[in-house]
C-alpha atoms as a PDB file:
ATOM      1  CA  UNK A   1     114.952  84.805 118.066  1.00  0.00           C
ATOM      2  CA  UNK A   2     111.319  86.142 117.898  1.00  0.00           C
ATOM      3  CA  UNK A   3     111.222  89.945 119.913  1.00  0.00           C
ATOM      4  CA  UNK A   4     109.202  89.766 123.239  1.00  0.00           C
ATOM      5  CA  UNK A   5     106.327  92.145 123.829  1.00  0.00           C
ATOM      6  CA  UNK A   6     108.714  94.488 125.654  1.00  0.00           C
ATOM      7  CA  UNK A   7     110.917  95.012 122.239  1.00  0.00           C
ATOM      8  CA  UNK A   8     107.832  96.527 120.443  1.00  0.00           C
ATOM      9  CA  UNK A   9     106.160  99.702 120.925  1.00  0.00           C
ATOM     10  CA  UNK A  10     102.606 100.091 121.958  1.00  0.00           C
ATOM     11  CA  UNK A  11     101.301 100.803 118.409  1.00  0.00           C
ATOM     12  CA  UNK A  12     103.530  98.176 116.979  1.00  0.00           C
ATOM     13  CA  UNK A  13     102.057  95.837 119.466  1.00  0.00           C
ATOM     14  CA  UNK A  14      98.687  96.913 119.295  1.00  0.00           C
ATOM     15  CA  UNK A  15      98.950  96.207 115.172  1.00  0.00           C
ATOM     16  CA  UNK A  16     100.113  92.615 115.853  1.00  0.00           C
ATOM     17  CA  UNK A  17      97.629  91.825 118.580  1.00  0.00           C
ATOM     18  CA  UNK A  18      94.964  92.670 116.091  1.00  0.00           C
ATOM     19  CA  UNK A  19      95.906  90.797 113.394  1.00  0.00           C
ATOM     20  CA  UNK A  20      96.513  86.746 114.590  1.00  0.00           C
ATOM     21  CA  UNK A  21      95.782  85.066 111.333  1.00  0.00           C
ATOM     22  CA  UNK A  22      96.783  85.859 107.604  1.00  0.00           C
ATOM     23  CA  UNK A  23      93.750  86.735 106.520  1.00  0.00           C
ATOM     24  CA  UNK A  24      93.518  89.753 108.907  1.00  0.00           C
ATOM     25  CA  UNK A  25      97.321  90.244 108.520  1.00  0.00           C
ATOM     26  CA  UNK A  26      96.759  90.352 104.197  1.00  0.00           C
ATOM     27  CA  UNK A  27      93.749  92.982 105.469  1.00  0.00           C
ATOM     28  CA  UNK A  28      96.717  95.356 107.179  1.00  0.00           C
ATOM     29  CA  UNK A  29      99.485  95.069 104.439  1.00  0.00           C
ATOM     30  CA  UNK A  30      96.005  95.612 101.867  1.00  0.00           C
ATOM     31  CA  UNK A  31      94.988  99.122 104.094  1.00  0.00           C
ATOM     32  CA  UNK A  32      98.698 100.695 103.748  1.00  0.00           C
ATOM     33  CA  UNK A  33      99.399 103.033 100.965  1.00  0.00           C
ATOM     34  CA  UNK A  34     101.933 101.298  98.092  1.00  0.00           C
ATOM     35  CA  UNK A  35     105.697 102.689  98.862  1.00  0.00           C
ATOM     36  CA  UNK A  36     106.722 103.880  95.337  1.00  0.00           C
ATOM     37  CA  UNK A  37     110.148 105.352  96.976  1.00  0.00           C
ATOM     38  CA  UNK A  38     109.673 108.735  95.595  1.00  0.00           C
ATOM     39  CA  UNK A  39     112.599 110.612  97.473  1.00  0.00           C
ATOM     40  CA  UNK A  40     114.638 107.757  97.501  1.00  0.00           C
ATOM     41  CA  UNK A  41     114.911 103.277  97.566  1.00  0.00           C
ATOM     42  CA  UNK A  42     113.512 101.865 100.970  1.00  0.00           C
ATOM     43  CA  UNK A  43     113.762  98.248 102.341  1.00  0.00           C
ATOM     44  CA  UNK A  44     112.009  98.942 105.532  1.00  0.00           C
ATOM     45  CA  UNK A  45     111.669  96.867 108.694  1.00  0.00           C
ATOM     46  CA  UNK A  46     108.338  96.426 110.308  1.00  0.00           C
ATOM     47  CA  UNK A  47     109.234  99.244 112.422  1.00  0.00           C
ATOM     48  CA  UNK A  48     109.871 101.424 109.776  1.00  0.00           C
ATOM     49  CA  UNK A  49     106.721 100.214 108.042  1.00  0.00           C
ATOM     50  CA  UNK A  50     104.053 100.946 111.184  1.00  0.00           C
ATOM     51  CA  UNK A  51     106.816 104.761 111.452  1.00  0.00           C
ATOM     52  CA  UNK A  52     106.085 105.370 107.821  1.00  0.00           C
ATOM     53  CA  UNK A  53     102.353 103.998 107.195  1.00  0.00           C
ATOM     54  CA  UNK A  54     103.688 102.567 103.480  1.00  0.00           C
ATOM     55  CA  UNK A  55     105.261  99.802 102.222  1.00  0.00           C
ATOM     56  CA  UNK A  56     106.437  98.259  98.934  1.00  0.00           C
ATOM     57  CA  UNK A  57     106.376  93.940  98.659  1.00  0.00           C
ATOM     58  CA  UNK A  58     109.520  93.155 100.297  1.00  0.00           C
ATOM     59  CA  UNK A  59     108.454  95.723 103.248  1.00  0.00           C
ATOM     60  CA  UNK A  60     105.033  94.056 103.266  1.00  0.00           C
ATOM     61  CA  UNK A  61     106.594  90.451 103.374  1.00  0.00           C
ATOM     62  CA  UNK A  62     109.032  91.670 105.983  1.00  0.00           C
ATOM     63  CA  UNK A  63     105.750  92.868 108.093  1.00  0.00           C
ATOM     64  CA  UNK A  64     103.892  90.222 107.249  1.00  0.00           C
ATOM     65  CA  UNK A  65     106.751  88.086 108.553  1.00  0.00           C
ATOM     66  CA  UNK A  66     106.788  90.059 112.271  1.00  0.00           C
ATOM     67  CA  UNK A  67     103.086  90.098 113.202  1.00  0.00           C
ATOM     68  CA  UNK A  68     102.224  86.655 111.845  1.00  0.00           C
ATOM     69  CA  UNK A  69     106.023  84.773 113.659  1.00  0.00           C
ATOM     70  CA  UNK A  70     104.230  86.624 116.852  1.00  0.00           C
ATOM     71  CA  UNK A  71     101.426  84.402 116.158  1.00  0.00           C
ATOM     72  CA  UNK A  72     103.339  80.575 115.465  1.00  0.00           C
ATOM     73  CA  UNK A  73     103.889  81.360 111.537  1.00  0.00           C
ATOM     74  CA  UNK A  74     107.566  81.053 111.172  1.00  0.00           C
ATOM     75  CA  UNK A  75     109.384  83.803 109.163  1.00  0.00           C
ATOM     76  CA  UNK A  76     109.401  82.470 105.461  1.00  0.00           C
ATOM     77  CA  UNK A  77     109.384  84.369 102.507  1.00  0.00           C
ATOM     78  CA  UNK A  78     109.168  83.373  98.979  1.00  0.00           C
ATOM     79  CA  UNK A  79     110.952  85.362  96.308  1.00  0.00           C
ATOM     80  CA  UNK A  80     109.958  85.361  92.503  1.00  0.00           C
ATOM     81  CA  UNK A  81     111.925  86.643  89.951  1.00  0.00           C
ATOM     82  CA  UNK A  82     111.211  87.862  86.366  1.00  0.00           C
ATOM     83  CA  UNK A  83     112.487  88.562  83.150  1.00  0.00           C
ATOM     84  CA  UNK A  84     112.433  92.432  83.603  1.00  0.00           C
ATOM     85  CA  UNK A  85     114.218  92.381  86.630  1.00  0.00           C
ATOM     86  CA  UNK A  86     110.799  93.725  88.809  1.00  0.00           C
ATOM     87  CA  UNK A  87     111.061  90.710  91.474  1.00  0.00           C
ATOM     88  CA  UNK A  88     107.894  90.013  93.550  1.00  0.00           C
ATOM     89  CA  UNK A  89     108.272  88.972  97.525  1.00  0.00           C
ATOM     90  CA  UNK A  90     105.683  87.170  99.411  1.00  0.00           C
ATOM     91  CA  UNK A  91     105.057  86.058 103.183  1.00  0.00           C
ATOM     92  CA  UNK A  92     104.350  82.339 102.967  1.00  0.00           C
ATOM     93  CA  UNK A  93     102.162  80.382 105.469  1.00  0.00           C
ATOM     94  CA  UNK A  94     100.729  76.806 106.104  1.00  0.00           C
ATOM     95  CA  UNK A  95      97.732  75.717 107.059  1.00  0.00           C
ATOM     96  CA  UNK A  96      96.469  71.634 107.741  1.00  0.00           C
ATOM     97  CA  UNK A  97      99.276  71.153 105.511  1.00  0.00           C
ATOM     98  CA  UNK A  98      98.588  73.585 102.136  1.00  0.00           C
ATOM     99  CA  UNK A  99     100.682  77.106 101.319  1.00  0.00           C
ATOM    100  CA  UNK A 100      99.087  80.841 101.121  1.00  0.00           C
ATOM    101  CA  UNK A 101     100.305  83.868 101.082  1.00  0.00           C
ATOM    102  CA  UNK A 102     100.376  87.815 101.544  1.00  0.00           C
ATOM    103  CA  UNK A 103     101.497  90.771  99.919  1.00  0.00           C
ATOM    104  CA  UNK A 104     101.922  94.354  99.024  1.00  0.00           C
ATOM    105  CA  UNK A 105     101.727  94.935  95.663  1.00  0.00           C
ATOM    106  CA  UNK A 106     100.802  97.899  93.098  1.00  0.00           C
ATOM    107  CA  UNK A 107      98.722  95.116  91.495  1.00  0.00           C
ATOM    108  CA  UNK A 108      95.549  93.796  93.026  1.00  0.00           C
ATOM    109  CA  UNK A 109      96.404  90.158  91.057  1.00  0.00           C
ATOM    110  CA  UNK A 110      99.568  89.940  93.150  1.00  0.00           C
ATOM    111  CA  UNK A 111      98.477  90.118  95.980  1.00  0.00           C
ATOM    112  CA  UNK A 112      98.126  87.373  98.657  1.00  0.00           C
ATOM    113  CA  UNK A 113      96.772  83.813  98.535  1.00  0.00           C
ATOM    114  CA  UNK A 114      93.968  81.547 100.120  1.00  0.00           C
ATOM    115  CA  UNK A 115      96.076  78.396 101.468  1.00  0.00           C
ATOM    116  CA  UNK A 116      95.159  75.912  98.789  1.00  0.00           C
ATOM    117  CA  UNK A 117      97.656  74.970  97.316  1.00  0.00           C
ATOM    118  CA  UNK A 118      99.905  71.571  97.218  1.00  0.00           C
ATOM    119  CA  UNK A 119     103.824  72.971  96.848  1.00  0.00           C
ATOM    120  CA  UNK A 120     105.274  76.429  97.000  1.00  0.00           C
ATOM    121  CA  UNK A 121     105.596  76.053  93.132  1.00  0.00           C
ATOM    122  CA  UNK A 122     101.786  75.673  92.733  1.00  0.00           C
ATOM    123  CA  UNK A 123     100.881  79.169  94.992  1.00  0.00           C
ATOM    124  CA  UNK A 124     103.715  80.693  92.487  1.00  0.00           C
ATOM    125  CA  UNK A 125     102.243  79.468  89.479  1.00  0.00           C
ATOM    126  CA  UNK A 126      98.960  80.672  90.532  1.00  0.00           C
ATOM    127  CA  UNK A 127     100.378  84.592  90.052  1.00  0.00           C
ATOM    128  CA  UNK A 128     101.463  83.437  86.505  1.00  0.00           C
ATOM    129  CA  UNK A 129      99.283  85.387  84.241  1.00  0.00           C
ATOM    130  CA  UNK A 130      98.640  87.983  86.637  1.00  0.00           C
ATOM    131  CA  UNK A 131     102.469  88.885  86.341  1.00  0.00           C
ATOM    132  CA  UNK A 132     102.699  89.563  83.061  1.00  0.00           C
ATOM    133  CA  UNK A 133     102.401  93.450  82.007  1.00  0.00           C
ATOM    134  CA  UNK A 134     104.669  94.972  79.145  1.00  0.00           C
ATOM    135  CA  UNK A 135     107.682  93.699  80.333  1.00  0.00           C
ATOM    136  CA  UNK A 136     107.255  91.032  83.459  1.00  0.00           C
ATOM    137  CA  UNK A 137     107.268  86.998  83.240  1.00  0.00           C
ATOM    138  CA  UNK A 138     107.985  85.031  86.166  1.00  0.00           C
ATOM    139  CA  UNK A 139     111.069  83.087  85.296  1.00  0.00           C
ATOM    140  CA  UNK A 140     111.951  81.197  89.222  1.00  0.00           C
ATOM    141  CA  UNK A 141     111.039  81.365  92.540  1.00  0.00           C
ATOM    142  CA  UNK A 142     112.668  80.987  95.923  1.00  0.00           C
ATOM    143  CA  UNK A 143     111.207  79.887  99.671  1.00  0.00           C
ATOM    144  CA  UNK A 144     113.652  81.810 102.325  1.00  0.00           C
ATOM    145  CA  UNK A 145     113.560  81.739 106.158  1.00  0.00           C
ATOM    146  CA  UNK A 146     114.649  85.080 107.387  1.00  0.00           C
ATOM    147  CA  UNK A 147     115.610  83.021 110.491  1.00  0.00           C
ATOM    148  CA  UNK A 148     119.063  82.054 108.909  1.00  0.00           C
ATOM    149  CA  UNK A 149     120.555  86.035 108.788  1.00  0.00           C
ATOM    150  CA  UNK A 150     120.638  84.875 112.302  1.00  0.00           C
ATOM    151  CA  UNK A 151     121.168  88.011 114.714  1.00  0.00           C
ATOM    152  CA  UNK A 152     120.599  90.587 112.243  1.00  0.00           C
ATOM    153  CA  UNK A 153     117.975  93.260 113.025  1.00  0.00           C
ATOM    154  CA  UNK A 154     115.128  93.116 109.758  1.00  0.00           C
ATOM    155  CA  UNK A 155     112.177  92.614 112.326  1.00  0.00           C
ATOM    156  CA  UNK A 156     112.739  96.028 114.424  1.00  0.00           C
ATOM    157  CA  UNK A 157     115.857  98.099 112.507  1.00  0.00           C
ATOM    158  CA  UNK A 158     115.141 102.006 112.198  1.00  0.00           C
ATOM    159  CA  UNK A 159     117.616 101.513 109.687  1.00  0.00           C
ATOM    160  CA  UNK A 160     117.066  99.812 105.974  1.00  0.00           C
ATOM    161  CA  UNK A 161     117.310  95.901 106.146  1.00  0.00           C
ATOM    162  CA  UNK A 162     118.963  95.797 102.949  1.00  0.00           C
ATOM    163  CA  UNK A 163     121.007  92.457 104.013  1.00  0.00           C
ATOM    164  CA  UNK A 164     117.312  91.106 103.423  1.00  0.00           C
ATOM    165  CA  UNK A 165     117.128  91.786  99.993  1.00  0.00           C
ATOM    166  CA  UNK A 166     120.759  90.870  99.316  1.00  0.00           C
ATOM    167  CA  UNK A 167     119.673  87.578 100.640  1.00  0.00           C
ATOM    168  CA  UNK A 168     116.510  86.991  98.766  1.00  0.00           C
ATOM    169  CA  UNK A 169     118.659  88.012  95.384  1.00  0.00           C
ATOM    170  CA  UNK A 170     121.762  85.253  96.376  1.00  0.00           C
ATOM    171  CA  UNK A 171     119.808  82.230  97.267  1.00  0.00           C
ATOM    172  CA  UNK A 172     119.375  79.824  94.162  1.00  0.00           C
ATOM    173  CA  UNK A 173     116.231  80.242  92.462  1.00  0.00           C
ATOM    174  CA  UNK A 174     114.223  77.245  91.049  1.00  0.00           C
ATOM    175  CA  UNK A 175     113.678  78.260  86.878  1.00  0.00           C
ATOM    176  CA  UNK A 176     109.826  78.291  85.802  1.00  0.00           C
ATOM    177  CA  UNK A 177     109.333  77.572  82.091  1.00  0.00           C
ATOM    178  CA  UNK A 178     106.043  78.878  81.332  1.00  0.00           C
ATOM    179  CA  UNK A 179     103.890  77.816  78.331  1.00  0.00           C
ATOM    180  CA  UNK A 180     104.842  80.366  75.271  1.00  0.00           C
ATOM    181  CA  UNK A 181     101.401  80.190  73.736  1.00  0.00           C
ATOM    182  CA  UNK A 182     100.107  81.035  77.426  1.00  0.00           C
ATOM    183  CA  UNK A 183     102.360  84.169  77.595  1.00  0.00           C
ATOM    184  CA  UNK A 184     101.933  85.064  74.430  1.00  0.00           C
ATOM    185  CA  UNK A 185      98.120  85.063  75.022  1.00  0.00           C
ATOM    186  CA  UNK A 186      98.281  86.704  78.907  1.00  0.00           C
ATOM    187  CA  UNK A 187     100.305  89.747  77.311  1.00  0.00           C
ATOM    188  CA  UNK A 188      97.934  90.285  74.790  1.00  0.00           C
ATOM    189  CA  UNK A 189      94.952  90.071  77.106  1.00  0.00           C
ATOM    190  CA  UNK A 190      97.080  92.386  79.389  1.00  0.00           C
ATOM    191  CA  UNK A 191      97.819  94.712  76.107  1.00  0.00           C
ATOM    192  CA  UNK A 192      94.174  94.991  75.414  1.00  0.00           C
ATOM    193  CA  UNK A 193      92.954  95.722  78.838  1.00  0.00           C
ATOM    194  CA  UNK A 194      95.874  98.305  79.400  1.00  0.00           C
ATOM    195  CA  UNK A 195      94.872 100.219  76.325  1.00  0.00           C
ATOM    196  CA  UNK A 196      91.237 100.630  77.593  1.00  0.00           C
ATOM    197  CA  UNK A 197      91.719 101.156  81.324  1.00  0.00           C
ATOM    198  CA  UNK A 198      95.679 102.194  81.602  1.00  0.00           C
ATOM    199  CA  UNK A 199      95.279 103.507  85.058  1.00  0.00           C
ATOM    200  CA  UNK A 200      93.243 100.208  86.283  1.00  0.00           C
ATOM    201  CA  UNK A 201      94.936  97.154  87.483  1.00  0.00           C
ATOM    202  CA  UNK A 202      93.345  94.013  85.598  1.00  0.00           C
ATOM    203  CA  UNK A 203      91.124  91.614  88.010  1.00  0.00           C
ATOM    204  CA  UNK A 204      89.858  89.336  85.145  1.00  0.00           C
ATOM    205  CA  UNK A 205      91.614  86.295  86.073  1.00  0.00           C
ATOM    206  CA  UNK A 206      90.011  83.154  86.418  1.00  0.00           C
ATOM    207  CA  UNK A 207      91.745  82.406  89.778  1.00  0.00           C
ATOM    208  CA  UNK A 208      90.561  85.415  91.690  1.00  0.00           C
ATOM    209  CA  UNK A 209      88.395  82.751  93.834  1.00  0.00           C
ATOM    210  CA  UNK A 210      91.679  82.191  95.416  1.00  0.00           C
ATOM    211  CA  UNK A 211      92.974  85.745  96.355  1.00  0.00           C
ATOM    212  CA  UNK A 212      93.241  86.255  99.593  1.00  0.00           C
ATOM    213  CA  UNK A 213      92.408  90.176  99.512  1.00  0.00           C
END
């Protein structure tokens, strides 16, 4: 069950308050610093993120998921997994019937999503090329509804959710067979553009009329 007003602090209420759609809610997870777990792995709750001012993509799903269920978005997550093992976590929304999405990432191409598109495989597909680096390649994808670890605390927990992450790893995963030649050709691109600009994360995609930044 969603945590009344009284659960939250004032700041943690005051955050959700002032962000009642996804575009202002991509806007917050967008303004926090990237969690790189320097000292030590983190799989924060929304508490912890607002406590910490950071968060990596599962802690900016998680986040995502708090403010926004305050607001009528129920608690879904989608989970997409790739060859190297480097898994990507978005919030997923709805609206007048199409899917978006938000998220943290290190990479400006990964982050959320304008809702515009048909089936959760569709907004997946769209952070195809933007995926691929050296070593990543989205290989499946997963919708989850944080709703079904029942009573467990990964809204509010000043501990780390972990049992979140366990969960997003153990669901079945739906396999995505990209196009070869279309890898092949994204890595190079990405290969290229790392070469000349390796501290710049690449925004040349064709789709960025669909980020929702």
């Amino acid at each position: 069950m969603k945590p009344s007003k009284a659960e939250f602090s004032e700041t943690e209420w005051r955050i959700i308050q002032a962000h009642t759609s996804p575009q202002q809610a991509q806007k917050f997870l967008s303004s926090l610093p990237y969690n790189r777990e320097r000292e030590k792995p983190t799989c924060l709750s929304f508490r912890g993120v607002v406590r910490h001012h950071h968060a990596h993509c599962l802690e900016g799903a998680i986040a995502a998921a708090v403010i926004l269920e305050q607001h009528g978005y129920p608690p879904l997550l989608i989970s997409i997994e790739s060859q190297d093992q480097l898994d990507h976590v978005l919030f997923v929304f709805r609206q007048r019937g199409l899917y978006g999405a938000l998220a943290r990432s290190r990479d400006i191409g990964l982050h959320g999503r304008k809702p515009v598109f048909r089936t959760a495989r569709d907004l997946v597909m769209s952070y195809y090329d933007a995926y691929i680096d050296k070593s990543g390649r989205i290989t499946g994808y997963a919708v989850a509804d944080l709703r079904a670890l029942g009573n467990y605390d990964w809204r509010l927990s000043e501990k780390n959710v972990w049992k979140v992450e366990r969960y997003l790893q153990e669901i079945p995963h739906k396999q995505i067979r990209g196009s070869e030649a279309r890898y092949q050709k994204s890595l190079r691109r990405y290969l290229a553009f790392h070469k000349e600009h390796p501290q710049q994360s690449p925004d040349y995609f064709a789709n960025k009329n669909l980020w929702l930044l």
